[in-house]
Every structure is written in structure tokens, then in C-alpha cells.
Protein backbone atom coordinates (compact mmCIF):
# COMPACT_ATOMS: atom_id res chain seq x y z
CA UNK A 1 115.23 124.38 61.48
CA UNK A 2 115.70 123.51 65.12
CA UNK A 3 114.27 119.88 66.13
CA UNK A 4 111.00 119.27 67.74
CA UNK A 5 110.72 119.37 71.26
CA UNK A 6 108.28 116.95 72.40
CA UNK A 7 108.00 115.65 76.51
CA UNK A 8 107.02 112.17 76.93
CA UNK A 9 105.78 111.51 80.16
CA UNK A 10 106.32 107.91 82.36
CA UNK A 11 103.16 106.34 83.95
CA UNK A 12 103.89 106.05 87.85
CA UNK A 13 104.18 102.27 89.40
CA UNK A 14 100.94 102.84 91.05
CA UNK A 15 99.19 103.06 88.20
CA UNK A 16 100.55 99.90 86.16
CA UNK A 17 99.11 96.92 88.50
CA UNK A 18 100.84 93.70 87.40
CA UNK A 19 102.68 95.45 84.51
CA UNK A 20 104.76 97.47 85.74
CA UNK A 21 107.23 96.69 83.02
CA UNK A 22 105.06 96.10 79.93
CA UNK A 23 104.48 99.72 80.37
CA UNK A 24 107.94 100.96 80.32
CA UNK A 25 108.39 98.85 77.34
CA UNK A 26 106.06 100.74 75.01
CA UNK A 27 106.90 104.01 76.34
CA UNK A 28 110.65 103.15 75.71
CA UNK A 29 109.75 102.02 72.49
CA UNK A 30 107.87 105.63 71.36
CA UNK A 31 110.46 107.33 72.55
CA UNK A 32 113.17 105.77 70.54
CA UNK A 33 110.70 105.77 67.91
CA UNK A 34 110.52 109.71 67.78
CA UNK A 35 113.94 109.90 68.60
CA UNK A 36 115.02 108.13 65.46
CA UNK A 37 112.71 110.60 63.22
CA UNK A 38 114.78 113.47 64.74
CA UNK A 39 112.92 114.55 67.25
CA UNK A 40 114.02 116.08 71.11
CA UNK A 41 112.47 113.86 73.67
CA UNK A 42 112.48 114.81 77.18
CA UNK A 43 111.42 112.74 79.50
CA UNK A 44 109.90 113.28 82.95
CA UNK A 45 107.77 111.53 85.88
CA UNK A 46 103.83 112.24 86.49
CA UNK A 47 105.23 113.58 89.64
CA UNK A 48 107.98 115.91 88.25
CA UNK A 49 105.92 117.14 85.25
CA UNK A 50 103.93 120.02 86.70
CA UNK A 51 106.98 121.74 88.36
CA UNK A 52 109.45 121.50 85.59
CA UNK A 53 107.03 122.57 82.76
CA UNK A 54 109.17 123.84 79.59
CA UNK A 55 108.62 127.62 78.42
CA UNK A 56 109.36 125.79 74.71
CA UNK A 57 107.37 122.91 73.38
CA UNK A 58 105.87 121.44 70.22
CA UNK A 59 103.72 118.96 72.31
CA UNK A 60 103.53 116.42 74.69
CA UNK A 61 102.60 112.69 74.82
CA UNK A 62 101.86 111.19 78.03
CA UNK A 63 100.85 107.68 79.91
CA UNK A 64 100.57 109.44 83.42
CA UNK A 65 97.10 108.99 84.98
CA UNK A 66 98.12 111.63 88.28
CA UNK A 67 95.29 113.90 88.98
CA UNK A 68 97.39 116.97 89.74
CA UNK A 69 99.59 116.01 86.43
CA UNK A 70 95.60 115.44 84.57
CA UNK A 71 94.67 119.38 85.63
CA UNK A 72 98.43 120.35 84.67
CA UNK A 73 97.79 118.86 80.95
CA UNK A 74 94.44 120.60 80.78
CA UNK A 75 95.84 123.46 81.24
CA UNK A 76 98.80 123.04 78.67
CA UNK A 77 96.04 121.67 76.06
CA UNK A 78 93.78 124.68 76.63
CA UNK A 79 96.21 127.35 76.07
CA UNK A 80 97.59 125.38 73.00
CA UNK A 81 99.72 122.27 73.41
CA UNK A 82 98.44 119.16 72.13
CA UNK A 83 98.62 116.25 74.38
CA UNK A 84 98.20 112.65 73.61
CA UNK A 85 96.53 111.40 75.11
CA UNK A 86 94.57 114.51 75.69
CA UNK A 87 94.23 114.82 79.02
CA UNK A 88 90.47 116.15 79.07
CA UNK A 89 89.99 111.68 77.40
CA UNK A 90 92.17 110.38 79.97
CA UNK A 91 89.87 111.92 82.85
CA UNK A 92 86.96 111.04 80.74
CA UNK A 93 88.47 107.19 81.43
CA UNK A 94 88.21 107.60 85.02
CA UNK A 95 85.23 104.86 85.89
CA UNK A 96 82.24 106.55 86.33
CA UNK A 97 82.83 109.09 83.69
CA UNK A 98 83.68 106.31 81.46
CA UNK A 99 80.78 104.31 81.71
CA UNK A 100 78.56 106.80 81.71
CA UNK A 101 80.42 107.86 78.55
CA UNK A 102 79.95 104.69 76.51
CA UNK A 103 76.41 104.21 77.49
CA UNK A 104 75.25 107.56 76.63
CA UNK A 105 77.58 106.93 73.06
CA UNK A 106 75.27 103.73 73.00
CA UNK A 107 77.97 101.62 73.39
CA UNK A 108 76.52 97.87 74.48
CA UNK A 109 78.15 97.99 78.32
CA UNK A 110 76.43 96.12 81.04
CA UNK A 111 73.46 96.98 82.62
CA UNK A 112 75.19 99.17 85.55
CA UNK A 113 73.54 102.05 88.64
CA UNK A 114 76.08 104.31 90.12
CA UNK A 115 75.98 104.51 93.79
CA UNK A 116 77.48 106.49 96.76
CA UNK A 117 79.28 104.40 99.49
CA UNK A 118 77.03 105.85 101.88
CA UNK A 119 73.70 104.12 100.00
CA UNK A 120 72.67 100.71 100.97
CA UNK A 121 73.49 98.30 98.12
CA UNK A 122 71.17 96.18 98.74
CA UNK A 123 67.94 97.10 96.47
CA UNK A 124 70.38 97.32 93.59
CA UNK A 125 71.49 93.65 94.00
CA UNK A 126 68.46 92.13 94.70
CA UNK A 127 67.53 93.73 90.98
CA UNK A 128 70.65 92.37 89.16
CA UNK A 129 72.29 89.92 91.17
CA UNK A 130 70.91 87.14 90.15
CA UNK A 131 74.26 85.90 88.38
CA UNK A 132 76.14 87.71 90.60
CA UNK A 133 77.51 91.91 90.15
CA UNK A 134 80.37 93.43 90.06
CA UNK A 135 81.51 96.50 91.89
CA UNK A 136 84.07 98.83 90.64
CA UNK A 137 85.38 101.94 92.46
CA UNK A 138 84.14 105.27 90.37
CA UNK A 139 86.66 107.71 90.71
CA UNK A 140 89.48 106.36 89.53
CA UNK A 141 90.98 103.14 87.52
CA UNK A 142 91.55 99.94 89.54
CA UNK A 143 95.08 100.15 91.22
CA UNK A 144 94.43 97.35 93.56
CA UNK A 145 92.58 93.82 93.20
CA UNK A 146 89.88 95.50 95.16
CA UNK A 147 89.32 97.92 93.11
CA UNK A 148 87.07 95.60 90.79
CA UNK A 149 85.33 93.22 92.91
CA UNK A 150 83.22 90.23 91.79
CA UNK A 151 80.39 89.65 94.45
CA UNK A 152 77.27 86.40 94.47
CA UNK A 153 75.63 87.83 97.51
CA UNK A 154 74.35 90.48 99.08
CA UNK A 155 76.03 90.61 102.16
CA UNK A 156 79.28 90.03 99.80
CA UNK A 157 78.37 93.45 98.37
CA UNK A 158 77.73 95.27 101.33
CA UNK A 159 80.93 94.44 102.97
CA UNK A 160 83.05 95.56 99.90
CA UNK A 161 81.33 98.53 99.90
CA UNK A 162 81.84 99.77 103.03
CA UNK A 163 85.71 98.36 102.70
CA UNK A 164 85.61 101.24 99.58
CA UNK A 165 84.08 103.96 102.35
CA UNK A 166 86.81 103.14 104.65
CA UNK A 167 89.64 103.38 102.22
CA UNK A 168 88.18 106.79 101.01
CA UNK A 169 86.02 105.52 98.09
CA UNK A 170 82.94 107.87 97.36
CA UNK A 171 81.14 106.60 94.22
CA UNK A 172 81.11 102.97 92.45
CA UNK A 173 79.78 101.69 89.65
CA UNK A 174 77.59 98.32 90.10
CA UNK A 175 77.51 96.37 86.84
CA UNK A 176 75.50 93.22 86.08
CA UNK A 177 77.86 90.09 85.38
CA UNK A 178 77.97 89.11 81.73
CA UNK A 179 78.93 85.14 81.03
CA UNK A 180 80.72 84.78 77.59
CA UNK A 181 84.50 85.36 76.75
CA UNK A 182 86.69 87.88 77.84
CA UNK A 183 88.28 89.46 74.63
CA UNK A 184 90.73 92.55 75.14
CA UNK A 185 91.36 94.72 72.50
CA UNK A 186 94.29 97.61 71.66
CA UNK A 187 93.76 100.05 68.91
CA UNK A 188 95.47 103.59 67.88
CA UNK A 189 92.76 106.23 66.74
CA UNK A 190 93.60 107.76 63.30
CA UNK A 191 95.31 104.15 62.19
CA UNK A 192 94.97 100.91 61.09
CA UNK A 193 96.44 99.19 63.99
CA UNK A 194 93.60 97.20 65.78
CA UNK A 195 94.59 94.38 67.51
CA UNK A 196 92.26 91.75 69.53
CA UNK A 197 93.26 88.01 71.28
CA UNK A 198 91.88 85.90 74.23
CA UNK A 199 93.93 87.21 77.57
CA UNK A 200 94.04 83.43 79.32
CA UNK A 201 95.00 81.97 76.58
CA UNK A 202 98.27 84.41 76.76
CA UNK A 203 98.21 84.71 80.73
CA UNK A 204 97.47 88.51 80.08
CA UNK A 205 95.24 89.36 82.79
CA UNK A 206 95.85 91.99 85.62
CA UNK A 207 94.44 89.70 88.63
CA UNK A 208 93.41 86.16 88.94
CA UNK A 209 90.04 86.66 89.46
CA UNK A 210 89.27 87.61 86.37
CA UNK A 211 89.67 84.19 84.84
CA UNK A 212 88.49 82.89 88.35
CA UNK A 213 85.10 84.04 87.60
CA UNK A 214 84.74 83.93 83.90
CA UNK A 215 86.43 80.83 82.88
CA UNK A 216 88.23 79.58 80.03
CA UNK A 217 87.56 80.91 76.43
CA UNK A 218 84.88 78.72 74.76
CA UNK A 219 85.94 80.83 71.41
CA UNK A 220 81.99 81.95 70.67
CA UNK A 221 81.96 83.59 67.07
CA UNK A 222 81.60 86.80 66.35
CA UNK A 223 81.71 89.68 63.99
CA UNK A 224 85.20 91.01 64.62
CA UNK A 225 85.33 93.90 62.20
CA UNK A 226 82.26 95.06 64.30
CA UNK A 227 84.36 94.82 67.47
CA UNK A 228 87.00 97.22 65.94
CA UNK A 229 84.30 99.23 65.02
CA UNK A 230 82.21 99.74 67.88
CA UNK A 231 86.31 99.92 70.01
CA UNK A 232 86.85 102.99 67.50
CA UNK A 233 83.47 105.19 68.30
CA UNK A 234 84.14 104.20 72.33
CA UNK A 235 87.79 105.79 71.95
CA UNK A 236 86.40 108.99 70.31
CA UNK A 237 83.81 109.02 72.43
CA UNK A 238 86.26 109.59 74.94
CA UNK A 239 88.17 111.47 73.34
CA UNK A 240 91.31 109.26 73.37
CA UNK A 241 93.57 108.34 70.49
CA UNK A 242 95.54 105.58 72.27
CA UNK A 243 93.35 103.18 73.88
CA UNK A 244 92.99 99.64 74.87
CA UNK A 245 89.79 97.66 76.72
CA UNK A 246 87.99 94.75 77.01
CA UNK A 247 84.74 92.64 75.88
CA UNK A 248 82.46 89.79 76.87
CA UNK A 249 81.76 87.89 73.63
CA UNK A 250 78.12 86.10 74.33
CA UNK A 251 77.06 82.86 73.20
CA UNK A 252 74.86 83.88 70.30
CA UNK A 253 78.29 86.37 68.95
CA UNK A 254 77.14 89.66 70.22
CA UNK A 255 79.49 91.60 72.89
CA UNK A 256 79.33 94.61 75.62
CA UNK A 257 82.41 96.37 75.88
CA UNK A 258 83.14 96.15 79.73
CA UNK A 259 86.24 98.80 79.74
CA UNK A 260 88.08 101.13 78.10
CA UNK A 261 91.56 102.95 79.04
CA UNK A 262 94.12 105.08 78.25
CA UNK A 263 97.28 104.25 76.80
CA UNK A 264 97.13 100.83 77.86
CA UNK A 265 100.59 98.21 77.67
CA UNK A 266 100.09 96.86 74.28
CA UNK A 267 102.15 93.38 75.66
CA UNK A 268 101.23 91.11 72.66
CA UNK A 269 101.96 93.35 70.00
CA UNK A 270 104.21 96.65 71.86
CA UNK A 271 106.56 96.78 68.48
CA UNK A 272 102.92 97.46 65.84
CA UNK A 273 101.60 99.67 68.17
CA UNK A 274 104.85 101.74 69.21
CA UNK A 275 104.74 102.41 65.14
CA UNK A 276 101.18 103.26 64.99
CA UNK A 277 101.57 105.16 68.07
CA UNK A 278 104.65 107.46 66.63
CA UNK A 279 102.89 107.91 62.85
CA UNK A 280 100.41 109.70 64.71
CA UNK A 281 102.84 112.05 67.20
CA UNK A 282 104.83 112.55 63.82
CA UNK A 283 102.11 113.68 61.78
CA UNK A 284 100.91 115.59 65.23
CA UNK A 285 104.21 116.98 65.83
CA UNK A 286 105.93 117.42 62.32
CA UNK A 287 109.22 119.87 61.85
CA UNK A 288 106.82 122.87 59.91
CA UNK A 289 104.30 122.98 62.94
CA UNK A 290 104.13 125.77 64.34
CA UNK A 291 105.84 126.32 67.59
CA UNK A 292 103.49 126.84 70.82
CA UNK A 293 104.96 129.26 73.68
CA UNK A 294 103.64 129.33 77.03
């Protein structure tokens, strides 16, 4: 019997802000992974994907976030193929789908309004603001520093909202700030691998702000078996297998997720989740599956 053909697909350098090469790493790692349990990995960029699509595949695994490579795995997925991440979960990780997501999965996640960058800001952060918002663009993940914006007034908030309208920005999601302890969190659907640490205490953080404006970890208990629980059901609600996000742990222990993405670099612990990762293309993707033809 002829190998498996699987495609792995690289995540563009636009879409890996500050780690640029933690993401290569993993995705290096998977492939040799699958390569070393027989399988025939091709690989190919987000942008070369959709115009070199192979008449002869068992599946696909991808960390592009491209919206013209998104609607090309749709397409592959609905005729057949199966796609990790699926594609349909990666778009559902796109901001404002995500959040709106999680909180209708009753998720904790901040107290949040979705706006237009035409609407005045203004009533919504005079309702939450008292601790300051922040202001995330909607359509898309953060790719610059902008992209998630940390604002204690309300002429703050105006002006990075209309910065958003002039680079193009429609929609944004306005979410109350949380004090407490930033926790991120990596975890492979289907697995046991769940994996959770403190990002300042590691220097794992995409942008500077971020610890800026929270602060260092003051280590507040909490129920961490709950946290892997309550990562899981945000993943599937998703629909995403590989996933990674973050948390504000409160003072009194309880936590709001604050975000959750695809495929995410897995720095701390690349090697546990690169085998987590490939048990589930394997069993996905095993030698008696049946072939799919476009």
C-alpha cells in the first residue's frame, strides 16, 4: 500500500507577530513527526496552496490563517478532505466570531459590545471604562501592536478607533479590562496534552504592553483542572482541535478566558505538543483510510 499523502501548510510571517520562528519550529517538528511514521509530506505556503492543489490527498494539516487559503480549505473539507485545523474553526477564531463564540458557549469572557468604526465609542466607554477597555480589531487576529489596544480614556478610544477606520478596520470588539494574572494555555483536542504557565515569568508575550498594563503575576490560586476544562469546551466550541489562548486568573481564583487561537507556537513545550499534535493526524490520516479524490 502506497504511503499517505498528507500537505502541511506554513503560516505566513504576517501572521506570526514576534514569533516568527517559534512557529516554524512546531510545524518542522509535525512534519518530521509524520514523516518518521511513513507518511508523504508536502509542504507548501498559504500563498501557494490554492493554485497548486493536489488531484490526490489523504488530508491536510495547516497553520495558515490567509483568507483566500481559509475559503480554499472550506472547500477541500466540504467535498471530503479533512483539514486540521478545520478551516470552517480557524475562521470561527477570527475576533468577533470568536468572542461571540465563547460567550454564546457560556464561556466566562469579559463583558465586551461589538461596534462599527463608524459608531461613536463613546457611550460604550463611559459604561465600562471605569478601569479602563480594551479595543481589539474584529475581523481578523492581531498582526500588529495596534491591533489590541489598551485605552483609560475616552478620547484614548476614540482616536484608536478612527486609526482602525483609516487602516481599513470595519468592526471591533470593546472588552472591559479584567485585573488578575495573565495565564496562557496550549492544549490538543482529542488528547491529554494540556499545558498552562505564567507568560512574564518566561518572557512569552507577543507585545510589551501586555505586561505593561497587567503587571507581574501575583500567582492567585485557582482550580486548574477547571481551566483545562472550560479551554477544552472553548476549542470545540470552535471547532478547533489545535488551540492555544489565554486567561485572567482573579483574586478570589475564578478566570475569563480572554482569547483563543488556532494552532498557536507551543514555545514552552513545542516537543509534547508536536507528539500530541501527530497522534491525532495519525489516527486522522492512518494507511487503511480511505483515499479522497478531488
Amino acid at each position: 500500500m502506497s504511503k499517505p499523502h498528507i500537505i502541511g501548510i506554513k503560516r505566513d510571517n504576517l501572521f506570526s507577530p514576534n514569533h516568527i520562528g517559534n512557529d516554524r519550529f512546531i510545524f518542522e517538528l509535525v512534519v518530521n513527526e509524520l514523516q518518521n511514521r511513513d507518511f508523504n509530506v508536502s509542504v507548501c505556503s498559504e500563498g501557494t496552496y490554492c493554485n497548486e492543489k493536489r488531484l490526490e490527498i489523504d488530508g491536510i494539516f495547516s497553520m495558515g490563517r490567509n483568507k483566500d487559503l481559509v475559503a480554499c480549505l472550506k472547500e477541500d473539507e466540504l467535498r471530503g478532505v479533512k483539514v486540521y485545523n478545520s478551516a470552517f474553526g480557524v475562521e470561527r477564531c477570527y475576533r468577533t466570531n470568536m468572542v461571540s463564540g465563547l460567550i454564546q458557549s457560556g464561556i466566562p469572557y469579559p463583558r465586551s459590545f461589538f461596534l462599527t468604526t463608524e459608531e461613536p465609542i463613546g457611550h460604550v466607554y463611559d459604561h465600562m471604562g471605569s478601569q479602563g477597555v480594551w479595543i481589539k480589531r474584529g475581523d481578523f487576529h492581531a498582526i500588529h501592536k495596534e491591533d489590541v489596544s489598551f485605552v483609560a480614556s475616552r478620547e484614548e478610544a476614540e482616536h484608536i478607533i478612527s486609526e482602525y477606520a483609516l487602516r481599513g478596520i470595519a468592526n471591533v470588539v470593546v472588552s472591559e479590562h479584567l485585573p488578575g494574572d495573565l495565564v496562557k494555555f496550549y492544549g490538543v483536542r482529542g488528547t491529554d496534552f494540556f499545558y498552562w504557565f505564567y507568560p512574564y515569568d518566561h518572557n512569552h508575550h507577543k507585545y510589551e504592553l501586555y505586561a505593561e498594563i497587567n503587571g507581574k503575576s501575583s500567582y492567585y490560586p485557582f482550580d486548574a483542572a477547571l481551566l483545562k476544562q472550560v479551554a477544552t469546551k472553548s476549542a470545540e466550541s470552535l471547532g478547533v482541535h489545535i488551540y492555544g489562548g489565554d486567561a485572567i486568573i482573579g483574586r478570589d481564583g475564578t478566570f475569563h478566558v480572554i482569547d483563543l487561537n488556532d494552532w498557536p507556537s507551543f514555545a514552552p513545550c513545542r516537543e509534547e505538543a508536536a507528539q500530541a499534535i501527530t497522534e491525532i493526524l495519525t489516527a486522522a490520516y492512518a494507511a487503511d483510510e480511505i483515499k479522497v479524490r478531488q
